[in-house]
Protein backbone atom coordinates (compact mmCIF):
# COMPACT_ATOMS: atom_id res chain seq x y z
CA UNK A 1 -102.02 -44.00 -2.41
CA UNK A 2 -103.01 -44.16 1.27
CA UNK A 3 -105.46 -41.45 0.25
CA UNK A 4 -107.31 -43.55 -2.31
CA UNK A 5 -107.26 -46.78 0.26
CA UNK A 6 -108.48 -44.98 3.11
CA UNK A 7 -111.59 -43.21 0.76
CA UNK A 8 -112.02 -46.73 -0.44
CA UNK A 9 -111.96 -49.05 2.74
CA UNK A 10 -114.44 -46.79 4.61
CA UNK A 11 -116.39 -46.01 1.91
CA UNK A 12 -116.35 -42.00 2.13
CA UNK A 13 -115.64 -39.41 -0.53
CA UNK A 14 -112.17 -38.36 -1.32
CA UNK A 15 -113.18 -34.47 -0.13
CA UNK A 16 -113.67 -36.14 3.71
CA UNK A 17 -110.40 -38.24 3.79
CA UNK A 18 -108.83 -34.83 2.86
CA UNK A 19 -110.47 -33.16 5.52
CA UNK A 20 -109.44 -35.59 8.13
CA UNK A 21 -105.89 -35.35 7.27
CA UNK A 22 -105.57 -31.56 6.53
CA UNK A 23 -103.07 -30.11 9.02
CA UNK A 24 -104.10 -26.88 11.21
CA UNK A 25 -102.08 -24.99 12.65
CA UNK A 26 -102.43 -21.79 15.38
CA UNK A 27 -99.92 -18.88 16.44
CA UNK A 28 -99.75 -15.97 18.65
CA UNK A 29 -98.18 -12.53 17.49
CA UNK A 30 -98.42 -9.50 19.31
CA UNK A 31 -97.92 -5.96 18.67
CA UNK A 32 -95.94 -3.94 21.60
CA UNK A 33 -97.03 -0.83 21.40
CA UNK A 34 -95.30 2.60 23.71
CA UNK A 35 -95.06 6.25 23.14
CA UNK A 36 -96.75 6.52 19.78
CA UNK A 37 -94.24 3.49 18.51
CA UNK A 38 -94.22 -0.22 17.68
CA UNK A 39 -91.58 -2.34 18.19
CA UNK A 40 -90.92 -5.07 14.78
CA UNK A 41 -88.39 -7.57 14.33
CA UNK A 42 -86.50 -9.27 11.07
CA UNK A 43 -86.46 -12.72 10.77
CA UNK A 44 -83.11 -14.26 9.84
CA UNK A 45 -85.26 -16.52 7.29
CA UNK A 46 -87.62 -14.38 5.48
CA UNK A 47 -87.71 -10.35 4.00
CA UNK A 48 -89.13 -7.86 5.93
CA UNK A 49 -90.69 -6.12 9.05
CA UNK A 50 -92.97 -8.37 11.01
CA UNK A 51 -94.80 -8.21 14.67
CA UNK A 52 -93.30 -10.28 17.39
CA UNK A 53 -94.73 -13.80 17.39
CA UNK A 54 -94.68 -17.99 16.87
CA UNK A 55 -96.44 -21.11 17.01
CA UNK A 56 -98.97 -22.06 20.12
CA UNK A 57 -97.26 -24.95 20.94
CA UNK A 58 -98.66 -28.27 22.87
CA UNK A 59 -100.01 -27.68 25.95
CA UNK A 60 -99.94 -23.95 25.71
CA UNK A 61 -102.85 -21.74 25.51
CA UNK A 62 -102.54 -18.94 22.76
CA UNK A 63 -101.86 -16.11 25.40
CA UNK A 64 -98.78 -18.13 26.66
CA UNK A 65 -97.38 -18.35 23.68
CA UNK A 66 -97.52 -14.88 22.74
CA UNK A 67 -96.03 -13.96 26.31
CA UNK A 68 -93.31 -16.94 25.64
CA UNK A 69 -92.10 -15.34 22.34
CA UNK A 70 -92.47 -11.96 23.36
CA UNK A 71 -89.52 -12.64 25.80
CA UNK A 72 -87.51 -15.20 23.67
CA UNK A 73 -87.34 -12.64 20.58
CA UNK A 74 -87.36 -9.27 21.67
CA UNK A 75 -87.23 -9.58 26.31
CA UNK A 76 -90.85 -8.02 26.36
CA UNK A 77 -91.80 -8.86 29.37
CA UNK A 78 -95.64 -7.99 29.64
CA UNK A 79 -96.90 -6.43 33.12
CA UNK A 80 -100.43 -7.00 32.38
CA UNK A 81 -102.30 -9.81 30.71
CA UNK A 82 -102.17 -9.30 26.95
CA UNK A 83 -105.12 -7.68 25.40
CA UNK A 84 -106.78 -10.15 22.46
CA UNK A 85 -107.36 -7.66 19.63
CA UNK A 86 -108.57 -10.55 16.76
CA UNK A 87 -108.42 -14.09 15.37
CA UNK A 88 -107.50 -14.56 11.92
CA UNK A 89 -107.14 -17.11 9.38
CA UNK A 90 -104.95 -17.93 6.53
CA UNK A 91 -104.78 -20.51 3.76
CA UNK A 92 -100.97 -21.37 3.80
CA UNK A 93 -99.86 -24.03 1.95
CA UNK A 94 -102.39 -26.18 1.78
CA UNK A 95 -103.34 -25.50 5.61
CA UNK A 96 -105.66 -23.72 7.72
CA UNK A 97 -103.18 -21.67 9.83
CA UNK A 98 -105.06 -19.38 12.87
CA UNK A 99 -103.62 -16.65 14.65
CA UNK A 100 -104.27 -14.96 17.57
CA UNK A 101 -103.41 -11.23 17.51
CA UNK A 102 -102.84 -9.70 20.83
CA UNK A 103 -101.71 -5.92 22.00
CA UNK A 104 -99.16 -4.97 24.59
CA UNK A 105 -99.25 -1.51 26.32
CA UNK A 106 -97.55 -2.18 29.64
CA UNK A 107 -94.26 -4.31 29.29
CA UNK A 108 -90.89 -4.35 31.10
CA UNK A 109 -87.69 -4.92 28.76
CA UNK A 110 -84.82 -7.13 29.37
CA UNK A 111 -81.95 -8.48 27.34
CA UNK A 112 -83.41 -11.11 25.25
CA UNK A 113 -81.41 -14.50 25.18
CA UNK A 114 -79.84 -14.76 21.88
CA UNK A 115 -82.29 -16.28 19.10
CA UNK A 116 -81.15 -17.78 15.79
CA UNK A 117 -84.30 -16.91 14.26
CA UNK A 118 -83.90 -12.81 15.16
CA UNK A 119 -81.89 -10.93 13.10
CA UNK A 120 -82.84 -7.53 14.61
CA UNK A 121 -85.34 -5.76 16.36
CA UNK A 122 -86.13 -2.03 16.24
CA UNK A 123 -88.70 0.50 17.18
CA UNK A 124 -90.94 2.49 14.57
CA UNK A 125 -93.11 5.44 14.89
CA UNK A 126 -96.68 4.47 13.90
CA UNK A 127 -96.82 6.83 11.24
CA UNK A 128 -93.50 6.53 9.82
CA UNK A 129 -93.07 2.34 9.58
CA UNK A 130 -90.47 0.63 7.68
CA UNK A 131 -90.51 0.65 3.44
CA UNK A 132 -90.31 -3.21 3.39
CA UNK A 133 -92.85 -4.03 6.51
CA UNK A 134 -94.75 -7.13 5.66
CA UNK A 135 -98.33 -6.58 3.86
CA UNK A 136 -99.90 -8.55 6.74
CA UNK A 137 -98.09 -6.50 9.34
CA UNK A 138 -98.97 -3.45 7.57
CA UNK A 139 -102.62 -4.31 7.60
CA UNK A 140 -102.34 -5.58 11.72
CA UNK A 141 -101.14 -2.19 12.30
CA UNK A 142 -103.85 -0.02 10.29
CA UNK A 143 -106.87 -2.22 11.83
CA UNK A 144 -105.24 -0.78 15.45
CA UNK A 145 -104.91 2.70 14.80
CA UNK A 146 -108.76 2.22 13.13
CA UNK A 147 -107.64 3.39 9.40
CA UNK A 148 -108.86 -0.09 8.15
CA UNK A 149 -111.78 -2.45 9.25
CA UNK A 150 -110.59 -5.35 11.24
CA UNK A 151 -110.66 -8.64 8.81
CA UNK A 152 -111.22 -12.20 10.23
CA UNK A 153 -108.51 -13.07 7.13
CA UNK A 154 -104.66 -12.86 7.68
């Protein structure tokens, strides 16, 4: 309804209005990488192995965030600025959702504060990862070691 008012009072196509109210959305994931391993965590609301990560939110630059969750979810502390590997993009639900990927070599560990969201967190050998490790994990992973050519999607 408030669709077809707005395309009508301001006389623009439907495909515009759309545009305008289309939600976008960006996060910041990381993969922690020491000693020929990766560290992954489960989510307490969804199946499967994923990197360490969450939503930029307001007022926060992409690299904060990634440094924020890092600590919240798994007490990665980074000692040196995260390293931006890519940006990618994915069509989720009707959105435009952007991600910025980032790589941690250097990091200090400390007990992370207790997250309802983590439902554990565990180190993997880069060439023996998890059976159930998300797709897009999977792929995040291969584009680092170089086995696969870095995508711009998701």
């Amino acid at each position: 309804m408030i669709v077809k008012l707005l395309y009508k009072t301001l006389n623009v196509s439907r495909n515009f209005v759309f545009h305008i109210l289309s939600t976008k959305t960006f996060g910041a994931r990381a993969l922690v990488v020491w000693n020929g391993q990766v560290l992954l965590i489960k989510h307490t609301y969804q199946k499967g192995w994923y990197t360490i990560g969450g939503a930029v939110e307001r007022n926060e630059s992409p690299c904060e965030a990634v440094i924020r969750e890092l600590a919240e979810e798994a007490g990665v502390i980074p000692t040196e600025k995260p390293i931006l590997f890519s940006i990618y993009h994915k069509n989720y639900k009707k959105r435009d959702d952007y991600i910025a990927f980032y790589i941690i070599k250097k990091f200090d560990l400390e007990e992370a504060s207790y997250s309802p969201e983590i439902a554990e967190k565990k180190w993997y050998d880069l060439n023996d990862l998890p059976p159930d490790i998300t797709p897009s994990t999977l792929k995040r992973i291969e584009e680092f070691l170089g086995k696969r050519e870095t995508s711009d999607q998701w």
